[in-house]
PDB file of N, CA and C in Angstrom:
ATOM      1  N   UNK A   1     135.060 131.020  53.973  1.00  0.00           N
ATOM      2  CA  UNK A   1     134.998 129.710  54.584  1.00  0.00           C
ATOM      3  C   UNK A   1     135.036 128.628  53.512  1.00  0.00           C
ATOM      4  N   UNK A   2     135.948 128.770  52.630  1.00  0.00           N
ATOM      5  CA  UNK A   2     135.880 127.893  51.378  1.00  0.00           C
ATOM      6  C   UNK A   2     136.711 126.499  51.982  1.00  0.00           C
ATOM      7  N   UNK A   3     137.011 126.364  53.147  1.00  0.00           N
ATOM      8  CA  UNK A   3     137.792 125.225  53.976  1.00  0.00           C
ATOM      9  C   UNK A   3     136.377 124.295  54.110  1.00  0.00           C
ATOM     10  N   UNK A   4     135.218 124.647  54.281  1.00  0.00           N
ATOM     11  CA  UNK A   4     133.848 123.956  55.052  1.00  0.00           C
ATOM     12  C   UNK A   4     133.533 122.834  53.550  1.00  0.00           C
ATOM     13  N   UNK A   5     134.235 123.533  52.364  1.00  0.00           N
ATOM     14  CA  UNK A   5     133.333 122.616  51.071  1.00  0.00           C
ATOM     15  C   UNK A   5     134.255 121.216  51.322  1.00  0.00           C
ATOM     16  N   UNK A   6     135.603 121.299  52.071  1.00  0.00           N
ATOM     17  CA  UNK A   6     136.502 120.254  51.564  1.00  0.00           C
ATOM     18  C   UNK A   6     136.516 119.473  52.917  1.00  0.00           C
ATOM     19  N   UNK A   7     135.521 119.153  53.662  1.00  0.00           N
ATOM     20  CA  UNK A   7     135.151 118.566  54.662  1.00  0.00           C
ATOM     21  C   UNK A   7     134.174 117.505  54.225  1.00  0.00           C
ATOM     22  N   UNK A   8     134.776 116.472  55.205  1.00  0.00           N
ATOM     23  CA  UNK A   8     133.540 114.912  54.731  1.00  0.00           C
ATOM     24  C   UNK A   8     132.176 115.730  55.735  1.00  0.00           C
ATOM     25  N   UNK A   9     130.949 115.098  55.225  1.00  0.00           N
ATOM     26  CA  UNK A   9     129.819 114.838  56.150  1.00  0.00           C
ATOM     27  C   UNK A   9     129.711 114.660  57.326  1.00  0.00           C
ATOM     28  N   UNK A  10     130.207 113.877  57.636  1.00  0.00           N
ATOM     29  CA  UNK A  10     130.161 113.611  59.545  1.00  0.00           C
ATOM     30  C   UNK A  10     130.978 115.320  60.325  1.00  0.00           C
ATOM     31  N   UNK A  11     132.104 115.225  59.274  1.00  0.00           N
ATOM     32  CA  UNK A  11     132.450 116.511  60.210  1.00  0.00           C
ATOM     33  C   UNK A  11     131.513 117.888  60.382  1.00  0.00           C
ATOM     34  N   UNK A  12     131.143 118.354  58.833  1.00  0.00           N
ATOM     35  CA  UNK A  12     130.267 119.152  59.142  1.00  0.00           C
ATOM     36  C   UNK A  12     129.226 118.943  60.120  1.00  0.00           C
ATOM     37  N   UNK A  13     128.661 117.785  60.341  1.00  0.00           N
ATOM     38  CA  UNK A  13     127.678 117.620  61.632  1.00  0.00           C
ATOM     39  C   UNK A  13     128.334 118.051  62.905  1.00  0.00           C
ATOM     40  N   UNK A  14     129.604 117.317  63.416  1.00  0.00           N
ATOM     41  CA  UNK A  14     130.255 117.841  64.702  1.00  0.00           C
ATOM     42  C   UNK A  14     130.461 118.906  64.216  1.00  0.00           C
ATOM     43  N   UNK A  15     131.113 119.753  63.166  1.00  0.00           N
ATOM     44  CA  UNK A  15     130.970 121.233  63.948  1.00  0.00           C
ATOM     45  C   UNK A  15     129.839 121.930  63.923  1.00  0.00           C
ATOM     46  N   UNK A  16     128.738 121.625  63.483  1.00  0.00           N
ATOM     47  CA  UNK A  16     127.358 122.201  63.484  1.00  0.00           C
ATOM     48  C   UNK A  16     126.885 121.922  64.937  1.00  0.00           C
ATOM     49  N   UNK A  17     127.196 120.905  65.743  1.00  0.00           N
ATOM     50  CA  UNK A  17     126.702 120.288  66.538  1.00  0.00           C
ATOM     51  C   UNK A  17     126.449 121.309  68.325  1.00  0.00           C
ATOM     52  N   UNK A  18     127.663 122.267  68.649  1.00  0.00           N
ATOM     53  CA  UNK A  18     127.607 123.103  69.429  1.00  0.00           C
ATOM     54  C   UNK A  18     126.361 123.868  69.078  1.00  0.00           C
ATOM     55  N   UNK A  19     126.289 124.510  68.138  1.00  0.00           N
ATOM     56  CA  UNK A  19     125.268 125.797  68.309  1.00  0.00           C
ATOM     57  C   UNK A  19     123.994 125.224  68.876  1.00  0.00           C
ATOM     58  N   UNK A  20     123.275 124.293  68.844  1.00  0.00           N
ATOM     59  CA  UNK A  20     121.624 123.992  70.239  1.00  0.00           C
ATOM     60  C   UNK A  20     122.355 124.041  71.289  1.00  0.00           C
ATOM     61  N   UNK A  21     123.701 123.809  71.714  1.00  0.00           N
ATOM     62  CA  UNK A  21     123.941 124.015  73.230  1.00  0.00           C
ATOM     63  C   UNK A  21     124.115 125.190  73.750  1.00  0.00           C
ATOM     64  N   UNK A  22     124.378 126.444  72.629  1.00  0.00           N
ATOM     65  CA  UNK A  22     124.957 127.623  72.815  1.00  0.00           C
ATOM     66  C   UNK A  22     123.471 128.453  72.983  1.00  0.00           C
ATOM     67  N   UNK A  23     122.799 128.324  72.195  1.00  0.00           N
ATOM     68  CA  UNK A  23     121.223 128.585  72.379  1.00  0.00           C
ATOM     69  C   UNK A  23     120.367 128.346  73.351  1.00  0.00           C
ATOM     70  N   UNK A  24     121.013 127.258  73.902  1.00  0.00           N
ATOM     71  CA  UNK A  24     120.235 126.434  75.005  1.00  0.00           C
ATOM     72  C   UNK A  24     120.835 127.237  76.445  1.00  0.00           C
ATOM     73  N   UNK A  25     122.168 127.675  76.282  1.00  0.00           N
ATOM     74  CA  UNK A  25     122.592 128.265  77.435  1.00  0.00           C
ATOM     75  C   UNK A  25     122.091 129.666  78.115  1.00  0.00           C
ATOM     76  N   UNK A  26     121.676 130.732  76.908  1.00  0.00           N
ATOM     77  CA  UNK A  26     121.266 131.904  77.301  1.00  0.00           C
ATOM     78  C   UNK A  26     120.438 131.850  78.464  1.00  0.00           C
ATOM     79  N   UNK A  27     119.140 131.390  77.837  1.00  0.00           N
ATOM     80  CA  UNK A  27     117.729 131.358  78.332  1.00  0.00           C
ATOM     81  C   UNK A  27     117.988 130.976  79.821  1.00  0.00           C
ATOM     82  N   UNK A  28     119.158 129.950  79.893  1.00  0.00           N
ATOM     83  CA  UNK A  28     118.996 129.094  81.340  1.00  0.00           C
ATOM     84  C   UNK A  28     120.036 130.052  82.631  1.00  0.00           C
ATOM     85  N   UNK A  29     120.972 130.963  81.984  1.00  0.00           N
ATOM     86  CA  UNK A  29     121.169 131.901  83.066  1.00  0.00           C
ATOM     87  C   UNK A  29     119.995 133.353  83.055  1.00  0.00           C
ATOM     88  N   UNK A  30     119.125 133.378  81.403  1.00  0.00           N
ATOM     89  CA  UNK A  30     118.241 135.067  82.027  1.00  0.00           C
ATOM     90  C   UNK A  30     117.178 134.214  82.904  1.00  0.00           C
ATOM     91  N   UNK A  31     117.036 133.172  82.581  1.00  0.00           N
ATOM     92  CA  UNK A  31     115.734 132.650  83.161  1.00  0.00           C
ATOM     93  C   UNK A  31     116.200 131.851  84.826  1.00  0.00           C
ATOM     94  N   UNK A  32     117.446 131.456  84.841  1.00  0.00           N
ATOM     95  CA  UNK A  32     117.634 131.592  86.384  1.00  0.00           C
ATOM     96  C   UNK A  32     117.110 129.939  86.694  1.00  0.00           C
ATOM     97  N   UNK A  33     117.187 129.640  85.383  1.00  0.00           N
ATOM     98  CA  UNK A  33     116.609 127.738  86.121  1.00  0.00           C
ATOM     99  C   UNK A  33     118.077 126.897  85.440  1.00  0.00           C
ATOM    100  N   UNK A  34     118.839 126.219  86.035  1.00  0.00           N
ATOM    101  CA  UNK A  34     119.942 125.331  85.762  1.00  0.00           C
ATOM    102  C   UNK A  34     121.045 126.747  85.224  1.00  0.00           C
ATOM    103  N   UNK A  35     121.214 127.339  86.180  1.00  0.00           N
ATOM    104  CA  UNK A  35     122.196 128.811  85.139  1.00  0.00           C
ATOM    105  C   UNK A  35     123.872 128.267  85.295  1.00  0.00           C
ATOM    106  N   UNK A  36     123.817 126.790  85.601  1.00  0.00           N
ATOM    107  CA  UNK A  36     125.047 126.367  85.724  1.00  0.00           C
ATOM    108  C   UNK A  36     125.084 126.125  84.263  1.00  0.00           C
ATOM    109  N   UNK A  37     124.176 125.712  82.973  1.00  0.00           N
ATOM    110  CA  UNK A  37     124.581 125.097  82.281  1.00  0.00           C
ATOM    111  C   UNK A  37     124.950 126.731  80.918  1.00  0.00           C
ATOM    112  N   UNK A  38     125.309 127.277  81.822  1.00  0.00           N
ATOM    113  CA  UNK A  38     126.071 128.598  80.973  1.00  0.00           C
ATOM    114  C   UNK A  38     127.404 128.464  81.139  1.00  0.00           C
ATOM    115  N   UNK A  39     127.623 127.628  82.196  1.00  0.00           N
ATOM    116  CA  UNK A  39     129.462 127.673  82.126  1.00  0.00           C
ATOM    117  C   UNK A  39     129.539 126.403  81.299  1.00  0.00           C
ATOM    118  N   UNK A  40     129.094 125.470  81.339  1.00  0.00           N
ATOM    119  CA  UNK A  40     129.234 124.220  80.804  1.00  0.00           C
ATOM    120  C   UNK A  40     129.439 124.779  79.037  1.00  0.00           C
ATOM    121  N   UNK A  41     128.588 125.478  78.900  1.00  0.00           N
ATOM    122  CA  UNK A  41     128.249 125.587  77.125  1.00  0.00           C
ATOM    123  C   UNK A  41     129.400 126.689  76.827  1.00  0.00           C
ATOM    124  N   UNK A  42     130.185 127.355  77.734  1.00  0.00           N
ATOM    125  CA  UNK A  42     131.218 128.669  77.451  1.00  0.00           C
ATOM    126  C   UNK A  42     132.288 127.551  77.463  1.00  0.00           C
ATOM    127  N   UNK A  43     132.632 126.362  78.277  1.00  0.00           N
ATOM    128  CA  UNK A  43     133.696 125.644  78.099  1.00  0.00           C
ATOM    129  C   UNK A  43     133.464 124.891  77.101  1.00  0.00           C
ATOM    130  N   UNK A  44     132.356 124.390  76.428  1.00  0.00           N
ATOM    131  CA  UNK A  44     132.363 123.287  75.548  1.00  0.00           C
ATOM    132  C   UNK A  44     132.537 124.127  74.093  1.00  0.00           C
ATOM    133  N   UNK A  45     132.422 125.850  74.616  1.00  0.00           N
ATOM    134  CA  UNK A  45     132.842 126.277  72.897  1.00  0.00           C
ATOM    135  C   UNK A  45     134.197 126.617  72.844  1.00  0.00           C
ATOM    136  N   UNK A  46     135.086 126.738  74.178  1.00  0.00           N
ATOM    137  CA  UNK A  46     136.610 126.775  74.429  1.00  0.00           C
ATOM    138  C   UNK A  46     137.075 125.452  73.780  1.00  0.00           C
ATOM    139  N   UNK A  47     136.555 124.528  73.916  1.00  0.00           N
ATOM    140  CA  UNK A  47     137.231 123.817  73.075  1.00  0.00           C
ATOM    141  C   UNK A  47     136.942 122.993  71.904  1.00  0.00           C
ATOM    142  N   UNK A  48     135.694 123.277  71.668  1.00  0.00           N
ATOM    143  CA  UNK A  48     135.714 123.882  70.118  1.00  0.00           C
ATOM    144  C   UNK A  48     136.667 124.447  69.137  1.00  0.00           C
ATOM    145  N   UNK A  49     136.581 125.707  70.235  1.00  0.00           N
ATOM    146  CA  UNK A  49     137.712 126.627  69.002  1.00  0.00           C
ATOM    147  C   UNK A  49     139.105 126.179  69.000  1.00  0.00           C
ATOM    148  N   UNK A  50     139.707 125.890  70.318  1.00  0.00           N
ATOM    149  CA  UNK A  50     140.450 125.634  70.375  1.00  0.00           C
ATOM    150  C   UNK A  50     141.112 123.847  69.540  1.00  0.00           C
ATOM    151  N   UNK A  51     140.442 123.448  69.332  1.00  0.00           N
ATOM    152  CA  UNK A  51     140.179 122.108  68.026  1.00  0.00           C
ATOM    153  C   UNK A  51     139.957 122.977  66.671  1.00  0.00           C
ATOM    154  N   UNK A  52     139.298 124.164  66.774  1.00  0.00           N
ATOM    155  CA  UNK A  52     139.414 124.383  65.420  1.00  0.00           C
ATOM    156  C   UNK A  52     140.090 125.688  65.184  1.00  0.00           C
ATOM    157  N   UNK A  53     141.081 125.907  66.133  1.00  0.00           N
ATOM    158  CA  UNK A  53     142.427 126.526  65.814  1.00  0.00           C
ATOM    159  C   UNK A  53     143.573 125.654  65.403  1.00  0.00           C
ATOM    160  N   UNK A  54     143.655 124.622  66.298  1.00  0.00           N
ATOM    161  CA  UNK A  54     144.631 123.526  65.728  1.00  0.00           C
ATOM    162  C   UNK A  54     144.190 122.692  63.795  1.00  0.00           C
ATOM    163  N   UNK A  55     142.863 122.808  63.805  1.00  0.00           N
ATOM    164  CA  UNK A  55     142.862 122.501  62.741  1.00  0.00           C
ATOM    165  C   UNK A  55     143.539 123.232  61.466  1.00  0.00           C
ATOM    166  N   UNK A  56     143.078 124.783  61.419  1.00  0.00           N
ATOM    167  CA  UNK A  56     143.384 125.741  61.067  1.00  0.00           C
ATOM    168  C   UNK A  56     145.089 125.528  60.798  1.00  0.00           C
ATOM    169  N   UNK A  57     145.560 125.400  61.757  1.00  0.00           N
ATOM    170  CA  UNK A  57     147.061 125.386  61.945  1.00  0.00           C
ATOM    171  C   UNK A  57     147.290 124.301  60.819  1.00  0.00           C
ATOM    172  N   UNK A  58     146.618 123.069  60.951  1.00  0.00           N
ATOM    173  CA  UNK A  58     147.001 122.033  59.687  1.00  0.00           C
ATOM    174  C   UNK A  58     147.610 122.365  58.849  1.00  0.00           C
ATOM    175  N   UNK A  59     145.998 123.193  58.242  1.00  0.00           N
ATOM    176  CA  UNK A  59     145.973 123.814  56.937  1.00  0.00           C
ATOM    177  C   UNK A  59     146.803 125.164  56.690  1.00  0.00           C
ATOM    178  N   UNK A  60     147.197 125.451  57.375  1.00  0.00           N
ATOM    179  CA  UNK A  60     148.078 126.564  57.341  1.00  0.00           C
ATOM    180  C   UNK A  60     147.557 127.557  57.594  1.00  0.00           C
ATOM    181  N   UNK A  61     146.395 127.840  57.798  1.00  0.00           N
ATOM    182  CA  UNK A  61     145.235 129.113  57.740  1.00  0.00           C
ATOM    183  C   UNK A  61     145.077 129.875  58.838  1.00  0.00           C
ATOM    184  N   UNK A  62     146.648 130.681  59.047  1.00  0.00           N
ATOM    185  CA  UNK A  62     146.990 131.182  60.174  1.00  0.00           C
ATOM    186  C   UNK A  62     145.971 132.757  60.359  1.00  0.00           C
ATOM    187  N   UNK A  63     145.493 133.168  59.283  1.00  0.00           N
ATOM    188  CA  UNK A  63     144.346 134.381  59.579  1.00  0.00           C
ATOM    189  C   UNK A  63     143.094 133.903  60.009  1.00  0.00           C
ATOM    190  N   UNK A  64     142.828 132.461  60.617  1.00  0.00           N
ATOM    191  CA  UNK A  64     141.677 132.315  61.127  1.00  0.00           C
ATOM    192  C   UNK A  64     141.926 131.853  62.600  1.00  0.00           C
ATOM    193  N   UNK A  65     142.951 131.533  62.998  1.00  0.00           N
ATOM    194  CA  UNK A  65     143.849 131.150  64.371  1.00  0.00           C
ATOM    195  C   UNK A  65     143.307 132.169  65.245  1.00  0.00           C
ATOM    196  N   UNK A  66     143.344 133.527  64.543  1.00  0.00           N
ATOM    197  CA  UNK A  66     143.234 134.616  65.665  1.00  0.00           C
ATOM    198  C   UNK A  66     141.844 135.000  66.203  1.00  0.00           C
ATOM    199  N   UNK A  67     140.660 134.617  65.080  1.00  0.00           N
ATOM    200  CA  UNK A  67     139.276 134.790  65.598  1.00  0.00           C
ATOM    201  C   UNK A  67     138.978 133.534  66.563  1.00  0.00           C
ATOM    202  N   UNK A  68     139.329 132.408  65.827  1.00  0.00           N
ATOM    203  CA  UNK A  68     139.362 130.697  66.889  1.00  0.00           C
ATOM    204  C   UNK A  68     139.849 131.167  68.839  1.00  0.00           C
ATOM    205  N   UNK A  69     140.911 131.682  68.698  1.00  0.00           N
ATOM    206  CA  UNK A  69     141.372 132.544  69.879  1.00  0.00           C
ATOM    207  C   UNK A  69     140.712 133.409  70.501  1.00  0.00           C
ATOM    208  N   UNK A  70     140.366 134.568  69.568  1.00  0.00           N
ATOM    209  CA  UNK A  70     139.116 135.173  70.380  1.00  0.00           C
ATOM    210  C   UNK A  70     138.002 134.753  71.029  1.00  0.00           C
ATOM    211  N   UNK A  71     137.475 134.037  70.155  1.00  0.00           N
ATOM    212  CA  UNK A  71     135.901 133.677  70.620  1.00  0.00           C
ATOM    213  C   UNK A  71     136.425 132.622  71.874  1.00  0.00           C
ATOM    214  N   UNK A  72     137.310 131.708  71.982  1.00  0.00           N
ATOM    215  CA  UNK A  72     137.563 130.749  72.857  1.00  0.00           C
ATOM    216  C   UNK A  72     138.228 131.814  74.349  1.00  0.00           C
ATOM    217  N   UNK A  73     138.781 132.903  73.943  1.00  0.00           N
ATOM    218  CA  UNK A  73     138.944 133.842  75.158  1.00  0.00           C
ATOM    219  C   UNK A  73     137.415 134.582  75.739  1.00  0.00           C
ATOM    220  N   UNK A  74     136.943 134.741  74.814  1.00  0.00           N
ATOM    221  CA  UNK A  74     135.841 135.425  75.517  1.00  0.00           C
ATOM    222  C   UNK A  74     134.953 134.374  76.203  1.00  0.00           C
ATOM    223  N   UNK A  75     134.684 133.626  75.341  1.00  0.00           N
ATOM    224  CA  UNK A  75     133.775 131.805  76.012  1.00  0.00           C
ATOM    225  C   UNK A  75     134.523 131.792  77.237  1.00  0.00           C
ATOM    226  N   UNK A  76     135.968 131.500  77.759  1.00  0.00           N
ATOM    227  CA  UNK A  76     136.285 131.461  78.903  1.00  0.00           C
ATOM    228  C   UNK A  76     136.324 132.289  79.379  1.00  0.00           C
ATOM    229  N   UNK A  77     135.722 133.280  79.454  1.00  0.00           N
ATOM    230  CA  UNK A  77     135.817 134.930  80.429  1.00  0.00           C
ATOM    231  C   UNK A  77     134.522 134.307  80.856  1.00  0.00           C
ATOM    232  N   UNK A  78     133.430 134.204  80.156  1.00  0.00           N
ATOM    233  CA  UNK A  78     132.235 134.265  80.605  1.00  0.00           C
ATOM    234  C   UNK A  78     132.213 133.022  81.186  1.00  0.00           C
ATOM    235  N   UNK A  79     132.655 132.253  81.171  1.00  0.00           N
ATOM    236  CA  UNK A  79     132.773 130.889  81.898  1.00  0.00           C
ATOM    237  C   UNK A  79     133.337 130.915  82.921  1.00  0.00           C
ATOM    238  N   UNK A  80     134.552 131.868  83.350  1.00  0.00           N
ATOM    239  CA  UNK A  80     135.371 132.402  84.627  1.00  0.00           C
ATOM    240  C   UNK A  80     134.474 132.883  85.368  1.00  0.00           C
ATOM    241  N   UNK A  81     133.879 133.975  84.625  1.00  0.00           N
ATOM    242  CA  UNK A  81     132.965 134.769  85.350  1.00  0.00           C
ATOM    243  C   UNK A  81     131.967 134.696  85.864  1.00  0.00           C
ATOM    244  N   UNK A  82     130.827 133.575  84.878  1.00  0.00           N
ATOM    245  CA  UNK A  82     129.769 132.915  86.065  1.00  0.00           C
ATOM    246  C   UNK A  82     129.909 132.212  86.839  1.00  0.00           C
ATOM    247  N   UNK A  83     131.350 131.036  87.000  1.00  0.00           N
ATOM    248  CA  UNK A  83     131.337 130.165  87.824  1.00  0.00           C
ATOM    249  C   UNK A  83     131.999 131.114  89.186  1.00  0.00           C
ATOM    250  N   UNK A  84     133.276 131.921  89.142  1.00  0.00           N
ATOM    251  CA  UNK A  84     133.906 132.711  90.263  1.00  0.00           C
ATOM    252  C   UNK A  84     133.090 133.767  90.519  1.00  0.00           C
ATOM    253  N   UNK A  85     132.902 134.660  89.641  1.00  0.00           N
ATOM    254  CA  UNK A  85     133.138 136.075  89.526  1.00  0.00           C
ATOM    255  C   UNK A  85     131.635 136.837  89.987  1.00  0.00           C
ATOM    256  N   UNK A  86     130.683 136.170  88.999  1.00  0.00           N
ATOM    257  CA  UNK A  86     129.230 136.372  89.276  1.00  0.00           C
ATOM    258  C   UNK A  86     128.876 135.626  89.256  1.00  0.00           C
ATOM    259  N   UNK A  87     128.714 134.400  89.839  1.00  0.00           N
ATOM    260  CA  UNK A  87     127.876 133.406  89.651  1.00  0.00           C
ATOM    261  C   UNK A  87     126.015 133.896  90.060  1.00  0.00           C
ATOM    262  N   UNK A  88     125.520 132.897  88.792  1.00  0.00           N
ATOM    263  CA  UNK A  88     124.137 133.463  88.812  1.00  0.00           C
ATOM    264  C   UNK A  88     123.209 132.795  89.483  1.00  0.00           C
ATOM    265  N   UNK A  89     122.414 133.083  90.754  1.00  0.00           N
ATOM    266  CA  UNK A  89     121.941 132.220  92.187  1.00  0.00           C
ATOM    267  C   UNK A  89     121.172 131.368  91.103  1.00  0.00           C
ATOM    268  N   UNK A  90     120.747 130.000  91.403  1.00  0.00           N
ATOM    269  CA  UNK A  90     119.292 129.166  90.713  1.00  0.00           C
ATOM    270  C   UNK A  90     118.077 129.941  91.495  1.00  0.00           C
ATOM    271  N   UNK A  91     116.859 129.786  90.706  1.00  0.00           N
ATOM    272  CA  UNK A  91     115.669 130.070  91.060  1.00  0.00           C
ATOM    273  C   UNK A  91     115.271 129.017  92.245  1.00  0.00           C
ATOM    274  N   UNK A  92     114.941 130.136  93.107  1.00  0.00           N
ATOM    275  CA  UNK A  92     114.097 128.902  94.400  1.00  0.00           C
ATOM    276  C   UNK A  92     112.693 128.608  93.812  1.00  0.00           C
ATOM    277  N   UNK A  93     112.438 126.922  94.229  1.00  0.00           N
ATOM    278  CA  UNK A  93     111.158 126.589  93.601  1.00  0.00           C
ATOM    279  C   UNK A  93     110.077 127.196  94.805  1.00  0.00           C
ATOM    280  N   UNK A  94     108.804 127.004  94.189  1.00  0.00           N
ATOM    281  CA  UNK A  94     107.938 127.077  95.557  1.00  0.00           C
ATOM    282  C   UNK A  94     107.404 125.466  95.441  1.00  0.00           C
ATOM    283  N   UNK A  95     106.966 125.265  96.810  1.00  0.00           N
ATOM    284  CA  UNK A  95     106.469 124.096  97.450  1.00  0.00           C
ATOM    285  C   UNK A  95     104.879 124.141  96.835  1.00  0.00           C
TER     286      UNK A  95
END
């Protein structure tokens, strides 16, 4: 990742900036309270990668295109899949 040293400051913050949302998503589909915000955080890392496949492309750094791709295919599987496929019920409150 010798591409990360030749980055200004602000950028390293936006791309640091996903991972509390990605952390934040687990807990909220095992735990069954807001388990919508698991699709939200699988699309917001789709395009992530997909911004930092095109970046990649800039630089020419076509052997990192293909992991950027992966992870943004699997983020949208699981994002397909809780919103269609399995969606995960919310917890009923009690009164």
């Amino acid at each position: 990742m010798s591409w990360m040293y030749e980055l200004s400051a602000p950028i390293h913050v936006i791309s640091g900036t996903p991972d509390p949302g990605r952390a934040g998503a687990h807990p909220s589909a095992a735990t069954r309270i807001r388990p919508r915000l698991t699709v939200y955080a699988a699309l917001g890392l789709v395009a992530v990668m997909i911004l930092a496949a095109l970046f990649h492309v800039q630089r020419g750094e076509f052997q990192n295109i293909i992991m950027n791709l992966m992870v943004a295919g699997l983020a949208g599987f699981v994002a397909y899949g809780r919103s269609r496929l399995a969606p995960i019920a919310e917890k009923q409150r009690s009164a």
